[in-house]
C-alpha atoms as a PDB file:
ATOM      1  CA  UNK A   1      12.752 -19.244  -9.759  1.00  0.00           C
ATOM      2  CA  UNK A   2      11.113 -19.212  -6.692  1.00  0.00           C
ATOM      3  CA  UNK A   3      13.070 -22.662  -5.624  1.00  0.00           C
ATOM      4  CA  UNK A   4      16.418 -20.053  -6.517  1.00  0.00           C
ATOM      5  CA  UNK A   5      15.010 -17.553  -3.969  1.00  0.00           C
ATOM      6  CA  UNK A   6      14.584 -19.618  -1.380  1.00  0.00           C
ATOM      7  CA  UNK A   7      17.788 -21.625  -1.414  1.00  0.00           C
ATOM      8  CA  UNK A   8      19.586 -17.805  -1.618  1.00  0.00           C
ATOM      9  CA  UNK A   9      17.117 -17.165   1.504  1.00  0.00           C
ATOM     10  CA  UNK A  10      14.661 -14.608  -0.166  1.00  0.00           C
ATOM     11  CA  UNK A  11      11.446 -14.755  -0.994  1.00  0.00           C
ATOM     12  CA  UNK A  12       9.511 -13.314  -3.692  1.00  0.00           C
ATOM     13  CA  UNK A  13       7.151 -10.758  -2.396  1.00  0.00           C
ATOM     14  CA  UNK A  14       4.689 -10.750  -5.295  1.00  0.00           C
ATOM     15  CA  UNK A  15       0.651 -10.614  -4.486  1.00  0.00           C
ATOM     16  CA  UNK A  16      -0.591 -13.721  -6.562  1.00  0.00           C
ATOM     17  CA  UNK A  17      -3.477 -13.980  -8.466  1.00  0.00           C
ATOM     18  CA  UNK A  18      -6.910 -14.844  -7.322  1.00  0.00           C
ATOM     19  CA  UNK A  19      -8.211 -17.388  -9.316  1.00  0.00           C
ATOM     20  CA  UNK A  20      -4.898 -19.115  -8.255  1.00  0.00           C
ATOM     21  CA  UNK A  21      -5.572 -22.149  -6.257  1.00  0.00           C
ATOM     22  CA  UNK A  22      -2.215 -22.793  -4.828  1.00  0.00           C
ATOM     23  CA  UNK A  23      -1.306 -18.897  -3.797  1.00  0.00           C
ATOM     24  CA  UNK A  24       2.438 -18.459  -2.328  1.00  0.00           C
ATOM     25  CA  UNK A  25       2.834 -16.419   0.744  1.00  0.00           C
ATOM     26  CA  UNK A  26       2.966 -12.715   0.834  1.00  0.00           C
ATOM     27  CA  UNK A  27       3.359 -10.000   3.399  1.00  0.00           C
ATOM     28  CA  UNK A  28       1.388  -6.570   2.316  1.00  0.00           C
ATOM     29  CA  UNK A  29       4.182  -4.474   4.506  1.00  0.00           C
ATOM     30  CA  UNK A  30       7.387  -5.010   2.542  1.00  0.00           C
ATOM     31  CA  UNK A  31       4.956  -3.788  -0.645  1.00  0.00           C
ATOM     32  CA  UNK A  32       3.675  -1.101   0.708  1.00  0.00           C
ATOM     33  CA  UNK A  33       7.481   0.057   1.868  1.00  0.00           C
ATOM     34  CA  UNK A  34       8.544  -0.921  -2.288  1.00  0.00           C
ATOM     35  CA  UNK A  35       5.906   1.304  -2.916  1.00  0.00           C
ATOM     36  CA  UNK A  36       6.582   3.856  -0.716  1.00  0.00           C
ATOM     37  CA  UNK A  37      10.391   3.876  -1.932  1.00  0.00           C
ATOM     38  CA  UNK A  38       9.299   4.086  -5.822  1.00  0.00           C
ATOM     39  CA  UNK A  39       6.951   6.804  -5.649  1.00  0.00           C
ATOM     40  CA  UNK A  40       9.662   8.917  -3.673  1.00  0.00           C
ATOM     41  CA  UNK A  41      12.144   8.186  -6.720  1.00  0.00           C
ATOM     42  CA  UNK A  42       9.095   8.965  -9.379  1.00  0.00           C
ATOM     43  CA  UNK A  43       8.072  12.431  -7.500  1.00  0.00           C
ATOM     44  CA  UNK A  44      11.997  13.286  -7.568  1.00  0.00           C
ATOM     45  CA  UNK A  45      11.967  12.950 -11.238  1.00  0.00           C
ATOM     46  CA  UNK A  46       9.170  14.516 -11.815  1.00  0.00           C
ATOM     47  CA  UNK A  47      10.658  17.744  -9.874  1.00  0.00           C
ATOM     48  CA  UNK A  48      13.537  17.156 -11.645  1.00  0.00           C
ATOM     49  CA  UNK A  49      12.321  17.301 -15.253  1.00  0.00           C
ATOM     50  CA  UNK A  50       9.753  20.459 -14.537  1.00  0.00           C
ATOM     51  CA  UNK A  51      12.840  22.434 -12.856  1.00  0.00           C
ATOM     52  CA  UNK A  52      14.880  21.658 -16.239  1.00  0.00           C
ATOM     53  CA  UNK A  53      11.830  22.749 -18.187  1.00  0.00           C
ATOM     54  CA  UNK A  54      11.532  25.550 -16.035  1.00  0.00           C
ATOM     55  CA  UNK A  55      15.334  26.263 -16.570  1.00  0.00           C
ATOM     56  CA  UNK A  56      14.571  26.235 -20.091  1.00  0.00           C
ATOM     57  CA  UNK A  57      13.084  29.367 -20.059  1.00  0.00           C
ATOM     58  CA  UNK A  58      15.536  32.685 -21.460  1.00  0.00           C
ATOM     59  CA  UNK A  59      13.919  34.852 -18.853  1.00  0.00           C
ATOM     60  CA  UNK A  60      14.250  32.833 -15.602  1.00  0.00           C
ATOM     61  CA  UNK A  61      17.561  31.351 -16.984  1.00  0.00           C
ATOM     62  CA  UNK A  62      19.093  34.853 -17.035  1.00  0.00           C
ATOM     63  CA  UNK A  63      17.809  36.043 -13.309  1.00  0.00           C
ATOM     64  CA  UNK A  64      18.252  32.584 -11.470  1.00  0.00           C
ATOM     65  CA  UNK A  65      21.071  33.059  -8.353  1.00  0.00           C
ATOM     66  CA  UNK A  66      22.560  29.276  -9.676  1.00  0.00           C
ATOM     67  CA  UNK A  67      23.207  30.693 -13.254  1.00  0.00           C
ATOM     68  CA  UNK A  68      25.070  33.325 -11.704  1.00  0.00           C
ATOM     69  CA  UNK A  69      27.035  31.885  -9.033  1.00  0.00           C
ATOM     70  CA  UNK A  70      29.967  30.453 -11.284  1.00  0.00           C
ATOM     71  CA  UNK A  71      30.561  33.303 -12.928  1.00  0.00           C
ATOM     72  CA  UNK A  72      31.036  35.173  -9.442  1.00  0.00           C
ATOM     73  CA  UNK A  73      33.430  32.281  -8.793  1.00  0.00           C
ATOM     74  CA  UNK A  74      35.563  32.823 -11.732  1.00  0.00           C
ATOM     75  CA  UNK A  75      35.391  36.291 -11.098  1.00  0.00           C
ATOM     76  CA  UNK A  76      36.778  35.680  -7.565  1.00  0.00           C
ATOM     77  CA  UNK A  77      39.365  33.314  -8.669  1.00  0.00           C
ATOM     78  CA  UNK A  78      41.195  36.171 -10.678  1.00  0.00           C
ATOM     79  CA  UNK A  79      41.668  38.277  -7.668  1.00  0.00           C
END
């Protein structure tokens, strides 16, 4: 695989093992930006699956200004 990688020039960015004796190269900043990019994606779906929970709710459902904005649209459309 790695062979693959490197004739496509890329290079696998994985930190090897220690007991490994032959360890292939690897840069800590390109992880640490991965990192960076999947806990941005993780935090947005954790918003995203307390607001539906939240949405969930008959009380909050019935008062929020988004539930209420398309039927002010239809309403408007009629005019």
């Amino acid at each position: 695989m790695r062979q693959k990688l490197d004739e496509r020039g890329a290079w696998a960015n994985i930190l090897p093992l220690p007991n490994r004796s032959d360890s292939p190269a690897f840069c800590a900043f390109p992880c640490k930006n991965r990192n960076l990019v999947e806990d941005t994606f993780n935090k947005l779906k954790q918003f995203a699956s307390r607001r539906t929970q939240y949405e969930k709710l008959d009380a909050t459902t019935s008062l929020s200004p988004n539930s209420l904005q398309p039927r002010f649209r239809m309403n408007s459309t009629r005019l």
